[in-house]
PDB file of N, CA and C in Angstrom:
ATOM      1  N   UNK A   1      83.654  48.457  15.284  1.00  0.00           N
ATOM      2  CA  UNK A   1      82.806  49.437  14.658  1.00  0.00           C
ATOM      3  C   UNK A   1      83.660  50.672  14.383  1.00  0.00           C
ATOM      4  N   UNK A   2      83.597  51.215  12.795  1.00  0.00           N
ATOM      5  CA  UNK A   2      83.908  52.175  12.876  1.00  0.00           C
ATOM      6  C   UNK A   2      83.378  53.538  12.812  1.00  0.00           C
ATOM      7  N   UNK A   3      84.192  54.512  12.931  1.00  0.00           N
ATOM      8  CA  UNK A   3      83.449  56.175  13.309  1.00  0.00           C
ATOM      9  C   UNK A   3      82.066  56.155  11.436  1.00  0.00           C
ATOM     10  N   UNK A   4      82.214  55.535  10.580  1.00  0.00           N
ATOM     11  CA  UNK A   4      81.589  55.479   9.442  1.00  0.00           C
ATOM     12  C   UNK A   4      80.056  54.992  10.226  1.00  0.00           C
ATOM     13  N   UNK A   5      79.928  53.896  10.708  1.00  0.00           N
ATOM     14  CA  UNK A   5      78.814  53.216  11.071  1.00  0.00           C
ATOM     15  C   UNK A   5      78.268  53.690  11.931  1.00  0.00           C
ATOM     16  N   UNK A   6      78.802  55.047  12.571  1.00  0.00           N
ATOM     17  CA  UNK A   6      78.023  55.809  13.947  1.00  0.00           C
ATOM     18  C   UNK A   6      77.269  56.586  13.351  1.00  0.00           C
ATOM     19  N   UNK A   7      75.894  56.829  14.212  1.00  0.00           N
ATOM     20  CA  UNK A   7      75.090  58.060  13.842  1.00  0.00           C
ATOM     21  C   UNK A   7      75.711  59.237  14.294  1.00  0.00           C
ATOM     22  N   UNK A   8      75.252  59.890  13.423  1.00  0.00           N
ATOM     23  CA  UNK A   8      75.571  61.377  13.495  1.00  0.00           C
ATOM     24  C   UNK A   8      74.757  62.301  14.698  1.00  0.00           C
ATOM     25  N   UNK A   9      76.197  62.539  15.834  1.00  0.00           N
ATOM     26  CA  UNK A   9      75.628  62.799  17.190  1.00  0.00           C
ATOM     27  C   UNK A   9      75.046  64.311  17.224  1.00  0.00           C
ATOM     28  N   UNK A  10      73.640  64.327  17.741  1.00  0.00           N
ATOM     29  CA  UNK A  10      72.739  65.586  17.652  1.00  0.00           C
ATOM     30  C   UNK A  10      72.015  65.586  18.690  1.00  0.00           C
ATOM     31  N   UNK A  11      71.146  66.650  19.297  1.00  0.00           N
ATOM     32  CA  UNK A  11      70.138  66.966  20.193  1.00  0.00           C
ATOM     33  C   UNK A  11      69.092  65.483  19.833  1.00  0.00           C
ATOM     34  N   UNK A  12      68.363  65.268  18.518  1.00  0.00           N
ATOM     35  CA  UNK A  12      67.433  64.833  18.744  1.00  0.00           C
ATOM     36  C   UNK A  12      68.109  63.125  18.761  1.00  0.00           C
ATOM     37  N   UNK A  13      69.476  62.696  18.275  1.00  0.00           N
ATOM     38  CA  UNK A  13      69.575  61.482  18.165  1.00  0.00           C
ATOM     39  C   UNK A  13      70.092  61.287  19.856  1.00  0.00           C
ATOM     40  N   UNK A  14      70.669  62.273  20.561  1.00  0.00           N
ATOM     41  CA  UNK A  14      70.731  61.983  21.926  1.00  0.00           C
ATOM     42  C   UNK A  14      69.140  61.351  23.039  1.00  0.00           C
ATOM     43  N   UNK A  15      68.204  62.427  22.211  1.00  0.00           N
ATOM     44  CA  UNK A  15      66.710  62.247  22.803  1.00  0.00           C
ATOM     45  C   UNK A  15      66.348  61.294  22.428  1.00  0.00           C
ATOM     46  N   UNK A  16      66.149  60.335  21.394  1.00  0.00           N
ATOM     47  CA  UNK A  16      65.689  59.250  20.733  1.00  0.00           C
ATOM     48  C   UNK A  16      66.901  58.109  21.502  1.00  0.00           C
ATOM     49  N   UNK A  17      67.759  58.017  22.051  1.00  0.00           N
ATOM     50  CA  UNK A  17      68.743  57.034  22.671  1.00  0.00           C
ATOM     51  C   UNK A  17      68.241  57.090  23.965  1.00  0.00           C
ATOM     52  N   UNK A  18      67.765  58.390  24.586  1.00  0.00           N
ATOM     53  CA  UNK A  18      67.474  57.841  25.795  1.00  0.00           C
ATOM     54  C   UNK A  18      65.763  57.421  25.859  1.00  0.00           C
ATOM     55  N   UNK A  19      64.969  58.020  25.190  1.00  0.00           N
ATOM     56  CA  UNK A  19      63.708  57.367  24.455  1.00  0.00           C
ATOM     57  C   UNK A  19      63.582  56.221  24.381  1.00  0.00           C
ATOM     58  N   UNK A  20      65.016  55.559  23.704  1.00  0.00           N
ATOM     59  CA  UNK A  20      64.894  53.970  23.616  1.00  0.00           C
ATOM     60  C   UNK A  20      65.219  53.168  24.844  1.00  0.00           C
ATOM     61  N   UNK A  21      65.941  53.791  25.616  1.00  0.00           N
ATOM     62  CA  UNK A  21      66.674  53.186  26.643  1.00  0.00           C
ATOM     63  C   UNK A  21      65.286  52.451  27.743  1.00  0.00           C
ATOM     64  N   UNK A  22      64.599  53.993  27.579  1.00  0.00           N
ATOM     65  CA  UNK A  22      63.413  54.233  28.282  1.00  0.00           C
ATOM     66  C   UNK A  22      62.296  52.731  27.580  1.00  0.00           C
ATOM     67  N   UNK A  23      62.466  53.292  27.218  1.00  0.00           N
ATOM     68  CA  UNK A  23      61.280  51.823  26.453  1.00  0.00           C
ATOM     69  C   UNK A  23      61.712  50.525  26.230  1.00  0.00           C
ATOM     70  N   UNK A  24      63.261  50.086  26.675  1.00  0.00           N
ATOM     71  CA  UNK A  24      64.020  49.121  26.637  1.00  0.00           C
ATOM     72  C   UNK A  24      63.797  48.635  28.207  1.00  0.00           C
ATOM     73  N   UNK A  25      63.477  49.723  29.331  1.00  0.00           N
ATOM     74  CA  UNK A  25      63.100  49.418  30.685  1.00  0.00           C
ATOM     75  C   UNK A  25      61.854  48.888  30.627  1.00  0.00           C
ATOM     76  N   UNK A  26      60.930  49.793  30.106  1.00  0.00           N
ATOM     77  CA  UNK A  26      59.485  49.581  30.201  1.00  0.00           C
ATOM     78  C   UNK A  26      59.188  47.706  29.775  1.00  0.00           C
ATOM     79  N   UNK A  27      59.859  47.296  28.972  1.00  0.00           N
ATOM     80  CA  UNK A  27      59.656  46.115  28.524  1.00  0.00           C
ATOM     81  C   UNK A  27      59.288  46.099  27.066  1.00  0.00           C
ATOM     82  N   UNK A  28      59.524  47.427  26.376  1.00  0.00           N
ATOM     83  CA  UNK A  28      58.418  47.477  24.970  1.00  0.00           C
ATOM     84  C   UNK A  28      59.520  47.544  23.880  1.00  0.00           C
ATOM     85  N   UNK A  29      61.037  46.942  24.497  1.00  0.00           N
ATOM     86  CA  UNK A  29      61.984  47.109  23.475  1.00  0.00           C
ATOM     87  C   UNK A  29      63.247  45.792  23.594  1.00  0.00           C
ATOM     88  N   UNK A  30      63.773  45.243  22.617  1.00  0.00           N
ATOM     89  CA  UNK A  30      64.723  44.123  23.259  1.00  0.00           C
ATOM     90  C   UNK A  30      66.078  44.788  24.064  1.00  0.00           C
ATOM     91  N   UNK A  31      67.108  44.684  24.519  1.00  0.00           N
ATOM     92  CA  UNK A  31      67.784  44.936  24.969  1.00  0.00           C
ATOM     93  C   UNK A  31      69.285  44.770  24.253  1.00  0.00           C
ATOM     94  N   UNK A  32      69.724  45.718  23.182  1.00  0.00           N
ATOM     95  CA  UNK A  32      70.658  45.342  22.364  1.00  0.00           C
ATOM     96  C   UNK A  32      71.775  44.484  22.080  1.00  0.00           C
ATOM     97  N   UNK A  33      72.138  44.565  23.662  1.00  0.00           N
ATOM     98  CA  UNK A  33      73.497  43.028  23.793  1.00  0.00           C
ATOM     99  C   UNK A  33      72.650  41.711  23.673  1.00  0.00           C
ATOM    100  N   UNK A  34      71.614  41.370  24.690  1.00  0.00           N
ATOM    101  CA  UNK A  34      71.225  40.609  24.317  1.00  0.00           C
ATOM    102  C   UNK A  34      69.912  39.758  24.008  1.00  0.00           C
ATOM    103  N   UNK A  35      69.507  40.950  22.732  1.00  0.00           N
ATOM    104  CA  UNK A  35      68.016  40.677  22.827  1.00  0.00           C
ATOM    105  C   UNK A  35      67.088  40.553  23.310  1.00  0.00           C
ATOM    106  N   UNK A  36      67.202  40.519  24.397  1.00  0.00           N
ATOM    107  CA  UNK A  36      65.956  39.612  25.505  1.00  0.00           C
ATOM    108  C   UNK A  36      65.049  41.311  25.691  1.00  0.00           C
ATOM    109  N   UNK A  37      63.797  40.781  26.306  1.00  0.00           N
ATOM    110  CA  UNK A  37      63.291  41.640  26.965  1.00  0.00           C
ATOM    111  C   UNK A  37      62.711  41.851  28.277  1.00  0.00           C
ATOM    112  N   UNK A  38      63.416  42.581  29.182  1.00  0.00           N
ATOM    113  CA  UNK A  38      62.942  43.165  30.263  1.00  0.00           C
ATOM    114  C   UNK A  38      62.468  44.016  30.539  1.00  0.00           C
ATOM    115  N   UNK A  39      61.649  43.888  32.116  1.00  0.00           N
ATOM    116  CA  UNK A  39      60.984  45.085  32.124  1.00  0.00           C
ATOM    117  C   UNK A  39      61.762  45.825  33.890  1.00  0.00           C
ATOM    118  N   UNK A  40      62.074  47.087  33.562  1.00  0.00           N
ATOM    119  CA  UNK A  40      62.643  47.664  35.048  1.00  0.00           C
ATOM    120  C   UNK A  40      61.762  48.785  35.056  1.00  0.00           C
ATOM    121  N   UNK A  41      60.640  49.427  35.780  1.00  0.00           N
ATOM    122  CA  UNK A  41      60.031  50.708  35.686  1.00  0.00           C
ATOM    123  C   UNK A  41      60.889  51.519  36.764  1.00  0.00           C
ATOM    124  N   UNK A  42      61.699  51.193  37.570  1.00  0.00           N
ATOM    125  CA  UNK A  42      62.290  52.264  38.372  1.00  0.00           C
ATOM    126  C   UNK A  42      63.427  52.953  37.110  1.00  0.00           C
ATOM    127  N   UNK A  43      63.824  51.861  36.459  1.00  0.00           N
ATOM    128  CA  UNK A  43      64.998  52.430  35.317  1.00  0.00           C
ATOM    129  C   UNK A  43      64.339  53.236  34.373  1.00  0.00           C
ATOM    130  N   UNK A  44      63.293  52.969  33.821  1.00  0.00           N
ATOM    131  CA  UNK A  44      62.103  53.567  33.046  1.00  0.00           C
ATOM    132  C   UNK A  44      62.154  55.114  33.601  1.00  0.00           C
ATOM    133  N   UNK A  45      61.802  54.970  34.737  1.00  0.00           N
ATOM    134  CA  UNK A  45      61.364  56.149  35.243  1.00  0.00           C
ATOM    135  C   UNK A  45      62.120  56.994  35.262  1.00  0.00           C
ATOM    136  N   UNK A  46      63.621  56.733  35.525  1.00  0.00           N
ATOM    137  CA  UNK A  46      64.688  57.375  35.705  1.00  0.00           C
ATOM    138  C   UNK A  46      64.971  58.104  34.585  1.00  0.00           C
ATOM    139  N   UNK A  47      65.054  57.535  32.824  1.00  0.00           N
ATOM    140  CA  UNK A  47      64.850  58.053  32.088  1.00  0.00           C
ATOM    141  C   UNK A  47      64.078  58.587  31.845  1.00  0.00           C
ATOM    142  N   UNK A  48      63.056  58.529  32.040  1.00  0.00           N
ATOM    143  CA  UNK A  48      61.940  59.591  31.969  1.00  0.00           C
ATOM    144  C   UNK A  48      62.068  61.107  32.266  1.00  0.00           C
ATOM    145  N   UNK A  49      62.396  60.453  33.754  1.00  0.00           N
ATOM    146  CA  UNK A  49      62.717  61.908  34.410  1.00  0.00           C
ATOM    147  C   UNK A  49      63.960  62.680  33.750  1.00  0.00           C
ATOM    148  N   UNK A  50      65.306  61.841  33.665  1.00  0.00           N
ATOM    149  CA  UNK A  50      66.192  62.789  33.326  1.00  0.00           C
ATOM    150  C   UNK A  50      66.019  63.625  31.338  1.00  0.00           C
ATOM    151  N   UNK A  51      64.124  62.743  30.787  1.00  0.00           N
ATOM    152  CA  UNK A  51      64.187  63.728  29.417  1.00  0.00           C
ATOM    153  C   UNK A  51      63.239  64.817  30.046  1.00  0.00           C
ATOM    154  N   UNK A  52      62.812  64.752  31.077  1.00  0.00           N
ATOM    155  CA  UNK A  52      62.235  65.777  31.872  1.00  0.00           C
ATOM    156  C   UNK A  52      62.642  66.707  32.448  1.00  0.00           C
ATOM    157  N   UNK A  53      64.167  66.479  32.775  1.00  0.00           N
ATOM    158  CA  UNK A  53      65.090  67.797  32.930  1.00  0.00           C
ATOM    159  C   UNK A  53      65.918  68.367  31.876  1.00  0.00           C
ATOM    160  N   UNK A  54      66.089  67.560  30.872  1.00  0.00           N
ATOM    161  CA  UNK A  54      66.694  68.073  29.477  1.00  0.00           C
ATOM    162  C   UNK A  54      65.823  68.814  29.388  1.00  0.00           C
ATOM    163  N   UNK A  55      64.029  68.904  29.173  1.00  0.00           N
ATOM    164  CA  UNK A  55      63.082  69.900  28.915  1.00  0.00           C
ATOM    165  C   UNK A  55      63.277  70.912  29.636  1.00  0.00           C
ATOM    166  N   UNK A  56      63.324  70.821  30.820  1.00  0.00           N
ATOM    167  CA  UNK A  56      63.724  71.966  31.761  1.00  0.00           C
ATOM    168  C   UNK A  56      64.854  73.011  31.562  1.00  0.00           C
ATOM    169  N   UNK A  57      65.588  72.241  31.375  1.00  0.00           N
ATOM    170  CA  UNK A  57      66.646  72.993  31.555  1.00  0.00           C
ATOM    171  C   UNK A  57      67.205  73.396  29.975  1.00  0.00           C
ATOM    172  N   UNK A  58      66.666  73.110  28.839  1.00  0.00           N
ATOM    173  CA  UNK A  58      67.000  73.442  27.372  1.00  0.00           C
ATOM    174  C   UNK A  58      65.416  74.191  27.152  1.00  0.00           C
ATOM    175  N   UNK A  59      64.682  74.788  28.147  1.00  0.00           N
ATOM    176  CA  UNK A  59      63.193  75.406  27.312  1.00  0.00           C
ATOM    177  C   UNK A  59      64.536  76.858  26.922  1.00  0.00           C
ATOM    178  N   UNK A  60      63.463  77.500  26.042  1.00  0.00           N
ATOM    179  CA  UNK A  60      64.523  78.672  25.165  1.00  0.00           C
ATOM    180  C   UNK A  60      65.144  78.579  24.255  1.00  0.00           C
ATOM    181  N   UNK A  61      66.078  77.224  24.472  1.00  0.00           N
ATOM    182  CA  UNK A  61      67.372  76.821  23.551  1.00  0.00           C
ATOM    183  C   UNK A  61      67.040  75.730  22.313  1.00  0.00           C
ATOM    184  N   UNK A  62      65.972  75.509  22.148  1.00  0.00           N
ATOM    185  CA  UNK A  62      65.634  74.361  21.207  1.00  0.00           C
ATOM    186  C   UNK A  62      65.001  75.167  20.251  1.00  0.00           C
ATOM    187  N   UNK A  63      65.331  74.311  19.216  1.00  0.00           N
ATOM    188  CA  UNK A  63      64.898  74.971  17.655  1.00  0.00           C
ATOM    189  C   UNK A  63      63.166  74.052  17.682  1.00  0.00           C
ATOM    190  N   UNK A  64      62.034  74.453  16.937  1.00  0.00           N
ATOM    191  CA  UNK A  64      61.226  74.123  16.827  1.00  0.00           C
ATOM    192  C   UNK A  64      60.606  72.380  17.033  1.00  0.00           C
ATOM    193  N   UNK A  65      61.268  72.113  16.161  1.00  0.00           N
ATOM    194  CA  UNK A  65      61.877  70.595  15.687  1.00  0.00           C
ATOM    195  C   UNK A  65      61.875  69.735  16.509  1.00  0.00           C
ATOM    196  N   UNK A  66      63.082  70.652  17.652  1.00  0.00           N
ATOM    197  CA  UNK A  66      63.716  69.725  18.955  1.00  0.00           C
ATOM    198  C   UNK A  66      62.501  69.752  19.612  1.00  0.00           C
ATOM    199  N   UNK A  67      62.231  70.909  20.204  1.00  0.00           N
ATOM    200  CA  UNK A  67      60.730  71.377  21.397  1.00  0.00           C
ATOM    201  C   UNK A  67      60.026  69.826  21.405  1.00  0.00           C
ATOM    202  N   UNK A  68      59.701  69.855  19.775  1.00  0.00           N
ATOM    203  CA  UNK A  68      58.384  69.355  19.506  1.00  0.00           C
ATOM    204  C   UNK A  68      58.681  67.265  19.949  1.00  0.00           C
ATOM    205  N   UNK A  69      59.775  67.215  19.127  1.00  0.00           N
ATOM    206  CA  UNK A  69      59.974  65.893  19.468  1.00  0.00           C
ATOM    207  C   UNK A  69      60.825  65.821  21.254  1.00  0.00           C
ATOM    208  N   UNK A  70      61.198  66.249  21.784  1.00  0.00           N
ATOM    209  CA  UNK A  70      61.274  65.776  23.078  1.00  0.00           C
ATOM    210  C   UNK A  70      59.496  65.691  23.808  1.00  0.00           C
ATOM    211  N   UNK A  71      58.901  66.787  23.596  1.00  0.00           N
ATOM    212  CA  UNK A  71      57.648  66.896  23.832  1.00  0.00           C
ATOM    213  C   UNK A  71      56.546  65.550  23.786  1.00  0.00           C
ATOM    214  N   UNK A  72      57.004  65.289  22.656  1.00  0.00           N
ATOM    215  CA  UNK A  72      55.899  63.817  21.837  1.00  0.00           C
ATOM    216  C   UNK A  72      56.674  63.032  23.004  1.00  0.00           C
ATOM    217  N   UNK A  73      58.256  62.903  22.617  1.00  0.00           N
ATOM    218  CA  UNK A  73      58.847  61.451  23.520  1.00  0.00           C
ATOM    219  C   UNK A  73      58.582  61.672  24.793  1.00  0.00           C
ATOM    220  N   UNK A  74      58.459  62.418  25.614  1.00  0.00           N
ATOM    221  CA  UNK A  74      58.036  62.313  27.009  1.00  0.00           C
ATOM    222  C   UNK A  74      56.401  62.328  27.030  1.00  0.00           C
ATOM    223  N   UNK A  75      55.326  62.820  26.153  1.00  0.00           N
ATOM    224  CA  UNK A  75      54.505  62.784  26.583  1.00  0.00           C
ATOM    225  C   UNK A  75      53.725  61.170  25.914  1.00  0.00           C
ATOM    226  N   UNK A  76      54.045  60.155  24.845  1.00  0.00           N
ATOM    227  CA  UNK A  76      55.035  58.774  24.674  1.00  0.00           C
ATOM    228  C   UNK A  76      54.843  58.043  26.237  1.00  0.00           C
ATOM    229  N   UNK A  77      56.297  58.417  26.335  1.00  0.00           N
ATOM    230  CA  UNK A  77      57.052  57.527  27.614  1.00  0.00           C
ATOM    231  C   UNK A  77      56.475  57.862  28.874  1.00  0.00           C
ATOM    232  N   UNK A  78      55.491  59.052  28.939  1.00  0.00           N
ATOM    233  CA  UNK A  78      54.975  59.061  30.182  1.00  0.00           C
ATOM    234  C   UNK A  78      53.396  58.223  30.529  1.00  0.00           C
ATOM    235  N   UNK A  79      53.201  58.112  28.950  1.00  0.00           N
ATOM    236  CA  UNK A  79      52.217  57.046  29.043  1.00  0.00           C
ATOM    237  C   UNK A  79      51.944  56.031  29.142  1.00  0.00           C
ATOM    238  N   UNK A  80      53.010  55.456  28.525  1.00  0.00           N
ATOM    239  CA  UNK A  80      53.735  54.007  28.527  1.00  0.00           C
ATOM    240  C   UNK A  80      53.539  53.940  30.139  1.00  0.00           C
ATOM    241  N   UNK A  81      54.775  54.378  30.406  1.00  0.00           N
ATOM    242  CA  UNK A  81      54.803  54.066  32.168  1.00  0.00           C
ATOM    243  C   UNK A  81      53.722  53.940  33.272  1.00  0.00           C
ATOM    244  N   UNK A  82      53.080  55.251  33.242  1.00  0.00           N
ATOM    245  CA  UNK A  82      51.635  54.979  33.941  1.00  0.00           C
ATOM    246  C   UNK A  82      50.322  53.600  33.425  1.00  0.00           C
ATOM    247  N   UNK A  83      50.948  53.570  32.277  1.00  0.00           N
ATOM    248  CA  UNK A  83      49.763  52.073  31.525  1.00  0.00           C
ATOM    249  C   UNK A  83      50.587  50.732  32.427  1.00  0.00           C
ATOM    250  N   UNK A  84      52.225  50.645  32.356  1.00  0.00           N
ATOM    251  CA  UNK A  84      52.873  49.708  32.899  1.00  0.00           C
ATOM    252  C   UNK A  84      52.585  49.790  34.603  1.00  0.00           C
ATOM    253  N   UNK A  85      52.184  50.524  34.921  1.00  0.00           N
ATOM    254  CA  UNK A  85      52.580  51.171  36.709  1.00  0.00           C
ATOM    255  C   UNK A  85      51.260  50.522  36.808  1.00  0.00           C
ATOM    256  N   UNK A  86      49.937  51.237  36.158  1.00  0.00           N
ATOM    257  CA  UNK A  86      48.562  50.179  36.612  1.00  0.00           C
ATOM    258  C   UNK A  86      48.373  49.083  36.221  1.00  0.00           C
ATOM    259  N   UNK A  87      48.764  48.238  35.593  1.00  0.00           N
ATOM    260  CA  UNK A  87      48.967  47.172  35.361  1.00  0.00           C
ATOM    261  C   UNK A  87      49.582  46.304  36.021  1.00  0.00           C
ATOM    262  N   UNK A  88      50.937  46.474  36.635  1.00  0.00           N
ATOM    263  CA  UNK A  88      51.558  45.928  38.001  1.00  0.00           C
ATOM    264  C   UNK A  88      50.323  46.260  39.399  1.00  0.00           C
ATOM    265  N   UNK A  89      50.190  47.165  38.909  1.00  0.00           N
ATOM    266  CA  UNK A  89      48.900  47.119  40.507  1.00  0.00           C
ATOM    267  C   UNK A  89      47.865  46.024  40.257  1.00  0.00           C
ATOM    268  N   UNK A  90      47.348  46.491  39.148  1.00  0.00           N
ATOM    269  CA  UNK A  90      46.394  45.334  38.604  1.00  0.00           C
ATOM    270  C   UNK A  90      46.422  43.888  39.211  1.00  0.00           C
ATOM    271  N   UNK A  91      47.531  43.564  38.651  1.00  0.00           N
ATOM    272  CA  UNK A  91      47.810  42.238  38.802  1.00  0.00           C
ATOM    273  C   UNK A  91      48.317  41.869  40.595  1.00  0.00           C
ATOM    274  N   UNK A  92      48.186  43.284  41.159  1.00  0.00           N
ATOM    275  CA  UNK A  92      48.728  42.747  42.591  1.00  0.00           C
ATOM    276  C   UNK A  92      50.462  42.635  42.797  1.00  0.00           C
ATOM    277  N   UNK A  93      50.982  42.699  41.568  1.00  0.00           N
ATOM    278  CA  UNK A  93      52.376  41.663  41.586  1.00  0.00           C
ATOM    279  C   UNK A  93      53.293  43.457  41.465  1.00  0.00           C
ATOM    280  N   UNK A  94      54.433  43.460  42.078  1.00  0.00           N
ATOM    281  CA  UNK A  94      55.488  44.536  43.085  1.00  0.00           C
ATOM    282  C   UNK A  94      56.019  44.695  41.347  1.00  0.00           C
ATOM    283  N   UNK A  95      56.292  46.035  40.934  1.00  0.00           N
ATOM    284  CA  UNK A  95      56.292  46.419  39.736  1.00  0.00           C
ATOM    285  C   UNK A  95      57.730  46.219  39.877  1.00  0.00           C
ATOM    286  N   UNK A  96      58.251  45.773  38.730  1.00  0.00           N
ATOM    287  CA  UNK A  96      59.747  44.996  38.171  1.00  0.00           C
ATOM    288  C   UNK A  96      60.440  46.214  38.384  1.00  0.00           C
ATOM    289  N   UNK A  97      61.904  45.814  38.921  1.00  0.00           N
ATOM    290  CA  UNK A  97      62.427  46.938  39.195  1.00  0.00           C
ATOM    291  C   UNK A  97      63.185  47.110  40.695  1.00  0.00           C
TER     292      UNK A  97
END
């Protein structure tokens, strides 16, 4: 691959990579090497949390734009997760991970 075929590295394409990563745990995304799909909610979560300290620690510093879409993707991925989290209870069965 060359530097031509890379996205152009930014605040929001960093947030949208770990967005995906996040939803690549949850089970709601394939897994790029090799397609498949799994589900890890402790890994989920982990991303979660760490777009939860990007918020933290960038409130002030974000242009409108940014605010708004980290905002959507965590409030997104925090739903996802809690829908996946009762659902493993649901079923009784030790949430993947």
């Amino acid at each position: 691959m060359n530097d031509e075929t890379l996205p152009q590295i930014d605040f929001a394409t960093f947030i949208l990579s770990l967005s995906h990563s996040a939803l690549m745990h949850l089970g709601e995304a394939p897994d790029p090497l090799t397609n498949q799909v799994h589900a890890d909610l402790s890994l989920a979560k982990q991303n979660i949390d760490i777009l939860g300290l990007l918020e933290d620690k960038t409130k002030g510093n974000l242009s409108g734009d940014e605010e708004r879409l980290l905002a959507q993707v965590l409030f997104d991925l925090r739903m996802r997760y809690v829908e996946r989290a009762n659902a493993a209870d649901r079923t009784g069965e030790p949430p993947p991970g």
